[in-house]
N, C-alpha and C. Protein backbone atom coordinates (compact mmCIF):
# COMPACT_ATOMS: atom_id res chain seq x y z
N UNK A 1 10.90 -39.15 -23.36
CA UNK A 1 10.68 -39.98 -22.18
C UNK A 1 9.87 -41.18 -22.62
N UNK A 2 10.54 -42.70 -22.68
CA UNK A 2 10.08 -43.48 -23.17
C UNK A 2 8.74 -43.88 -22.12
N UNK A 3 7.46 -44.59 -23.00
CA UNK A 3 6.44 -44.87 -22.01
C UNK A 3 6.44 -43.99 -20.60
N UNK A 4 6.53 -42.98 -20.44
CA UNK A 4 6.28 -42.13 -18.89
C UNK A 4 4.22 -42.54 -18.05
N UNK A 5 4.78 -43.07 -17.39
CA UNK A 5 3.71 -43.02 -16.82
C UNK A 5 3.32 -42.14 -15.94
N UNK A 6 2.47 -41.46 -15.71
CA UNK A 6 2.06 -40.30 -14.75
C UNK A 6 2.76 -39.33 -15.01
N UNK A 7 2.80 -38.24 -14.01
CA UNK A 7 3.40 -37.50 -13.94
C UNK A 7 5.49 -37.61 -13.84
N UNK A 8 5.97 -37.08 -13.69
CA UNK A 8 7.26 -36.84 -13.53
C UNK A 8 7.47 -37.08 -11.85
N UNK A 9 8.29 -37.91 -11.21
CA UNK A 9 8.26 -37.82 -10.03
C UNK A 9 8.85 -37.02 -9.30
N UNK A 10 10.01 -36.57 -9.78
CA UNK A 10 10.53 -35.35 -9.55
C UNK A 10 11.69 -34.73 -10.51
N UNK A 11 11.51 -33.35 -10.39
CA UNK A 11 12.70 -33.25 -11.05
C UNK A 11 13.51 -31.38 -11.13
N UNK A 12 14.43 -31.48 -10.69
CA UNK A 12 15.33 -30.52 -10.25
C UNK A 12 17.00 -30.08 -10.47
N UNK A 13 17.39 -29.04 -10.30
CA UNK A 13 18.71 -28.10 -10.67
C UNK A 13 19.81 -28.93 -9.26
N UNK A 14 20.70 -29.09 -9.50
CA UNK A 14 21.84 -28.74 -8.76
C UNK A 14 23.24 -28.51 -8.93
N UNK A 15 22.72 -26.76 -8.15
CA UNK A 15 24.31 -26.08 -8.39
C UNK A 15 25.09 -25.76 -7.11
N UNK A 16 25.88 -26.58 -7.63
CA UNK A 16 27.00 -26.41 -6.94
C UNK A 16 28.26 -24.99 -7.08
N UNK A 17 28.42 -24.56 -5.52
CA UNK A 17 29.07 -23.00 -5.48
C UNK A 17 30.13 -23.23 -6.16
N UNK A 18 30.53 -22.55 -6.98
CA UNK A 18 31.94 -22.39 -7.53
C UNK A 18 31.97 -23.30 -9.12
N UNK A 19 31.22 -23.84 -8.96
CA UNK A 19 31.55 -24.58 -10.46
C UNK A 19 30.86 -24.07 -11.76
N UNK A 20 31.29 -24.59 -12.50
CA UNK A 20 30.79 -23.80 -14.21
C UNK A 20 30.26 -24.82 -14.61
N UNK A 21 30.14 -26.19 -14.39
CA UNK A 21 28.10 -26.83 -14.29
C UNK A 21 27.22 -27.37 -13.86
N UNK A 22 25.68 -27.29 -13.86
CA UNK A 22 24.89 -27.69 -12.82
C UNK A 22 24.17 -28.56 -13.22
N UNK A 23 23.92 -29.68 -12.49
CA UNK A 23 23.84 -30.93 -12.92
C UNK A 23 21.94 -30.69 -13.12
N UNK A 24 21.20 -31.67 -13.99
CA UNK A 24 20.25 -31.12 -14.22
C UNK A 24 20.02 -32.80 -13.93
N UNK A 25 18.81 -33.12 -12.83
CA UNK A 25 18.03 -34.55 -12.13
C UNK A 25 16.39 -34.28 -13.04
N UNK A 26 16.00 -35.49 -13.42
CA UNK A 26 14.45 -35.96 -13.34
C UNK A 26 14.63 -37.50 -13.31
N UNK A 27 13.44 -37.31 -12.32
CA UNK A 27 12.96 -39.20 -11.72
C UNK A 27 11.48 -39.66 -12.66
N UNK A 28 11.16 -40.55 -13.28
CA UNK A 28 9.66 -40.36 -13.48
C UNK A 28 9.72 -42.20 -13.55
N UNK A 29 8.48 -42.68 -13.87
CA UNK A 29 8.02 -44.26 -14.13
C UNK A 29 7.96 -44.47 -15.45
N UNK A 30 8.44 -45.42 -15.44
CA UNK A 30 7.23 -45.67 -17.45
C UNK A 30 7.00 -47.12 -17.15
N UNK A 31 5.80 -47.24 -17.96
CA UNK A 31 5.09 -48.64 -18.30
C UNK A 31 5.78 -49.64 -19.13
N UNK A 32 7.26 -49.33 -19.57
CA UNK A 32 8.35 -50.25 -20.25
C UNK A 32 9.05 -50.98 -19.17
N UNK A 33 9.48 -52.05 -19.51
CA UNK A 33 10.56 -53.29 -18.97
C UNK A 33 12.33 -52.31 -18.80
N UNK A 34 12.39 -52.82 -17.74
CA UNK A 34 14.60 -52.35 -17.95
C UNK A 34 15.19 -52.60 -19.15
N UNK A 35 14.22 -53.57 -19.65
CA UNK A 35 15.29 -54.07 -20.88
C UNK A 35 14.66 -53.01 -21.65
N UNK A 36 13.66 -52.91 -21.77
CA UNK A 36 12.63 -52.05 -22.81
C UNK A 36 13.56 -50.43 -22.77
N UNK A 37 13.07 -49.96 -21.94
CA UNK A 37 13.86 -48.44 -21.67
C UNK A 37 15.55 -48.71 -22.23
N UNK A 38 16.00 -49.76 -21.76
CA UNK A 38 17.74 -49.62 -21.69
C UNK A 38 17.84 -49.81 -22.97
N UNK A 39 17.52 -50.56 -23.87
CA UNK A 39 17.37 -51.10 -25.13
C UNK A 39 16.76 -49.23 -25.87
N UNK A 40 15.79 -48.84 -26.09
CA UNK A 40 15.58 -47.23 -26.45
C UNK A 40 16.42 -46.23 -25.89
N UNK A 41 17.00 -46.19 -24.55
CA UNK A 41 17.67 -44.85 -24.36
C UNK A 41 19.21 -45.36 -24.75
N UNK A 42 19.51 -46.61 -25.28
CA UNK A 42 21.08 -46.79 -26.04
C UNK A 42 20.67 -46.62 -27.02
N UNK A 43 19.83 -46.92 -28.29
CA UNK A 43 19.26 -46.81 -29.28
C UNK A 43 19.39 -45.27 -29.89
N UNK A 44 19.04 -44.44 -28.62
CA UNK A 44 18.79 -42.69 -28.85
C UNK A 44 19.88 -42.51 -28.67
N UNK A 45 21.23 -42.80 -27.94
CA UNK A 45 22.47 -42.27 -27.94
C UNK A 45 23.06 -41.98 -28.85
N UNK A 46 23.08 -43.62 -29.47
CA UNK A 46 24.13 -44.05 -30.46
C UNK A 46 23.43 -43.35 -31.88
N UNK A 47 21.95 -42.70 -32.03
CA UNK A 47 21.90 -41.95 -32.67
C UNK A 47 22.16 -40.82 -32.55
N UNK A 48 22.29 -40.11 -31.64
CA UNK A 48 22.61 -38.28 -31.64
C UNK A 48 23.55 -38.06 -31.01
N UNK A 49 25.02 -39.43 -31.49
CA UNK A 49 26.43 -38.63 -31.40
C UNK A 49 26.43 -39.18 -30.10
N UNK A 50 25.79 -39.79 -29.27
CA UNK A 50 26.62 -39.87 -27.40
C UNK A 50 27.42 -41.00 -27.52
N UNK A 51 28.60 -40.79 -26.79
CA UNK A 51 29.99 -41.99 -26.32
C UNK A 51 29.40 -42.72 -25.00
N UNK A 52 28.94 -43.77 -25.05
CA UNK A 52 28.71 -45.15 -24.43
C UNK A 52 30.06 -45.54 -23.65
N UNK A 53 30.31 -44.63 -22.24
CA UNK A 53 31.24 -44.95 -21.58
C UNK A 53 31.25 -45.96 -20.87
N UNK A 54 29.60 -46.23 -20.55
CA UNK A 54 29.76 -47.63 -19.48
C UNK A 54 27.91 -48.19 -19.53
N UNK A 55 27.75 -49.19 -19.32
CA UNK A 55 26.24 -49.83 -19.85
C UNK A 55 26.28 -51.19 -18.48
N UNK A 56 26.28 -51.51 -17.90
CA UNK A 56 26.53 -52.24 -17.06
C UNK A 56 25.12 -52.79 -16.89
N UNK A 57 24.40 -53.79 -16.91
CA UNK A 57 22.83 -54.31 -17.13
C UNK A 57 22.76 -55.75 -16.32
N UNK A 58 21.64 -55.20 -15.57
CA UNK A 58 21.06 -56.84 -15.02
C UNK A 58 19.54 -56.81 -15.51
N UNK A 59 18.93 -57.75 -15.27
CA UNK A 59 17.06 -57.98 -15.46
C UNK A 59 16.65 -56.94 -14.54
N UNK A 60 17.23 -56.44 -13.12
CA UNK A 60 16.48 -55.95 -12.29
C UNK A 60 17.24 -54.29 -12.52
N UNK A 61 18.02 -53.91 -12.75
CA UNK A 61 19.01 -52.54 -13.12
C UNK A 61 19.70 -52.48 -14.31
N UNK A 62 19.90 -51.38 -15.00
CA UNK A 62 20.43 -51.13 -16.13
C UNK A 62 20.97 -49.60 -15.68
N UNK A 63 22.28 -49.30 -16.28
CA UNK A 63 22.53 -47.75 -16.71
C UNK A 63 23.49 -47.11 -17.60
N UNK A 64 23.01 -46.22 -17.86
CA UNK A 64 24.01 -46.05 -19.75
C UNK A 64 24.49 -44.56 -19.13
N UNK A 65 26.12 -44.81 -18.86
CA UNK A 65 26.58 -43.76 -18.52
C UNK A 65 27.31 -42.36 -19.95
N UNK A 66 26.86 -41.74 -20.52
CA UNK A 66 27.50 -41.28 -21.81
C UNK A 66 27.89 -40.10 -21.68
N UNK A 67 28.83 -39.88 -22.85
CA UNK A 67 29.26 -38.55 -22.87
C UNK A 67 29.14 -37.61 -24.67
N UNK A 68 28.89 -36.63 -24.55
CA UNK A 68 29.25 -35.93 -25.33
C UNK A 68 29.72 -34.83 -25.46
N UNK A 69 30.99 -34.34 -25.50
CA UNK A 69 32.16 -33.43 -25.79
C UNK A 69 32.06 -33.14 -24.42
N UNK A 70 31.70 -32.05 -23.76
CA UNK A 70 31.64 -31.22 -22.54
C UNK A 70 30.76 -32.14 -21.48
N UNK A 71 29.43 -32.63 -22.19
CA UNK A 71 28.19 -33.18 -21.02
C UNK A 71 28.37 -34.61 -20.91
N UNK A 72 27.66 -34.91 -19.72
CA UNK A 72 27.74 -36.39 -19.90
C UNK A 72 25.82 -36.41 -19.16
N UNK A 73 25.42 -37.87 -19.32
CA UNK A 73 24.46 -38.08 -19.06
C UNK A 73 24.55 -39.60 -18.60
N UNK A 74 24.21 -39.47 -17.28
CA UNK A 74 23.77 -41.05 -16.91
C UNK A 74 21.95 -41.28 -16.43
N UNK A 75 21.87 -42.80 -17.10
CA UNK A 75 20.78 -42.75 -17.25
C UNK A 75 20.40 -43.88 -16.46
N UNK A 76 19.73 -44.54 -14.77
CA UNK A 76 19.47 -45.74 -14.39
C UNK A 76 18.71 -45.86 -14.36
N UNK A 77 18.01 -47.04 -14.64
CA UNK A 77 16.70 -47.97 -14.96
C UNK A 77 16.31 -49.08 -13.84
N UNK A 78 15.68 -48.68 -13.05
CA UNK A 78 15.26 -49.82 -11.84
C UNK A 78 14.21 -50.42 -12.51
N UNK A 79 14.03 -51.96 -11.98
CA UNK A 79 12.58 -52.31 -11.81
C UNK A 79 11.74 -51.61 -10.78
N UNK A 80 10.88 -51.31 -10.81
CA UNK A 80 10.16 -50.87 -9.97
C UNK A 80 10.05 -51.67 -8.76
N UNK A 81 10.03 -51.55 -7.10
CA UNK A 81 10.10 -52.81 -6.08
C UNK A 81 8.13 -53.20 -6.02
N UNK A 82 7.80 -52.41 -6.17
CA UNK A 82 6.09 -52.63 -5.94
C UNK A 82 5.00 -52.60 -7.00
N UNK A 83 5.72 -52.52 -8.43
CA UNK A 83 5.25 -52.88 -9.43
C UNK A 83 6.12 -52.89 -10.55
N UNK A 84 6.04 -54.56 -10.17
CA UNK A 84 7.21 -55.35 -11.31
C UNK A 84 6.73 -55.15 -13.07
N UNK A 85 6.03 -54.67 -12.95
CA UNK A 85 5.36 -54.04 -14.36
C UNK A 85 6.18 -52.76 -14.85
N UNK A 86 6.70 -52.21 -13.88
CA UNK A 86 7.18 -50.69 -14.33
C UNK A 86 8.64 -50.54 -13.94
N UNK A 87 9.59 -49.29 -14.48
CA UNK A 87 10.51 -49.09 -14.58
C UNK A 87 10.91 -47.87 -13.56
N UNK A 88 11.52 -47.44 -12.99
CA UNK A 88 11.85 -46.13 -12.77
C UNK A 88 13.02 -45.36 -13.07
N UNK A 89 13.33 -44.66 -13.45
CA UNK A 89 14.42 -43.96 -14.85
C UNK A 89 14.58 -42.59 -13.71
N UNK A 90 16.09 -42.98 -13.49
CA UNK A 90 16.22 -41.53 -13.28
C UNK A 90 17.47 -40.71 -14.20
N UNK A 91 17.45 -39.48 -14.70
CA UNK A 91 18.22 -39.20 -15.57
C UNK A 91 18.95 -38.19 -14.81
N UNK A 92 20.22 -38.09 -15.08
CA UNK A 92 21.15 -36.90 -14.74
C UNK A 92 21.90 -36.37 -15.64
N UNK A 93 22.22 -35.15 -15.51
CA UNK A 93 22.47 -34.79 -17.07
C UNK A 93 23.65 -33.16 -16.73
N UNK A 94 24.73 -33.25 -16.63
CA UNK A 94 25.67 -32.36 -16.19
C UNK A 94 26.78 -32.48 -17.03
């Protein structure tokens, strides 16, 4: 978790009845820029094997949608609305 500031804001399971996988959510802050985070969590992909299906980036949003074999992981990067200093990253991972 690049720069995390505080605690984790949230983070939780969801399974859905009948299916074979459950999507795994955490929300947290970090003290990095969109560009900062988006720039490190493509950086970490493209090292441990993840397929860069979609990256779509503004100054104010970023998100690196990837896959590897079975999982995929999308990853969005807000500016923060009440402190333009910080990021908020939420990861999903199913």
């Amino acid at each position: 978790l690049n720069g995390v500031k505080g605690d984790l804001s949230s983070s939780y399971d969801l399974n859905y009845q009948g299916a074979e996988q459950n999507q795994k959510v955490v929300d947290f802050f970090s003290s990095k820029s969109v560009k900062e985070n988006f720039d490190f969590y493509k950086n970490w992909a493209e090292k441990n094997g993840w397929n860069i299906l979609g990256q779509p980036y503004t100054e104010n949003e970023a998100r690196l949608i990837l896959r590897k074999e079975n999982s995929f992981l999308n990853i969005t990067i807000q500016k923060d609305a009440l402190n333009q200093k910080m990021s908020k990253i939420n990861i999903n991972y199913y």
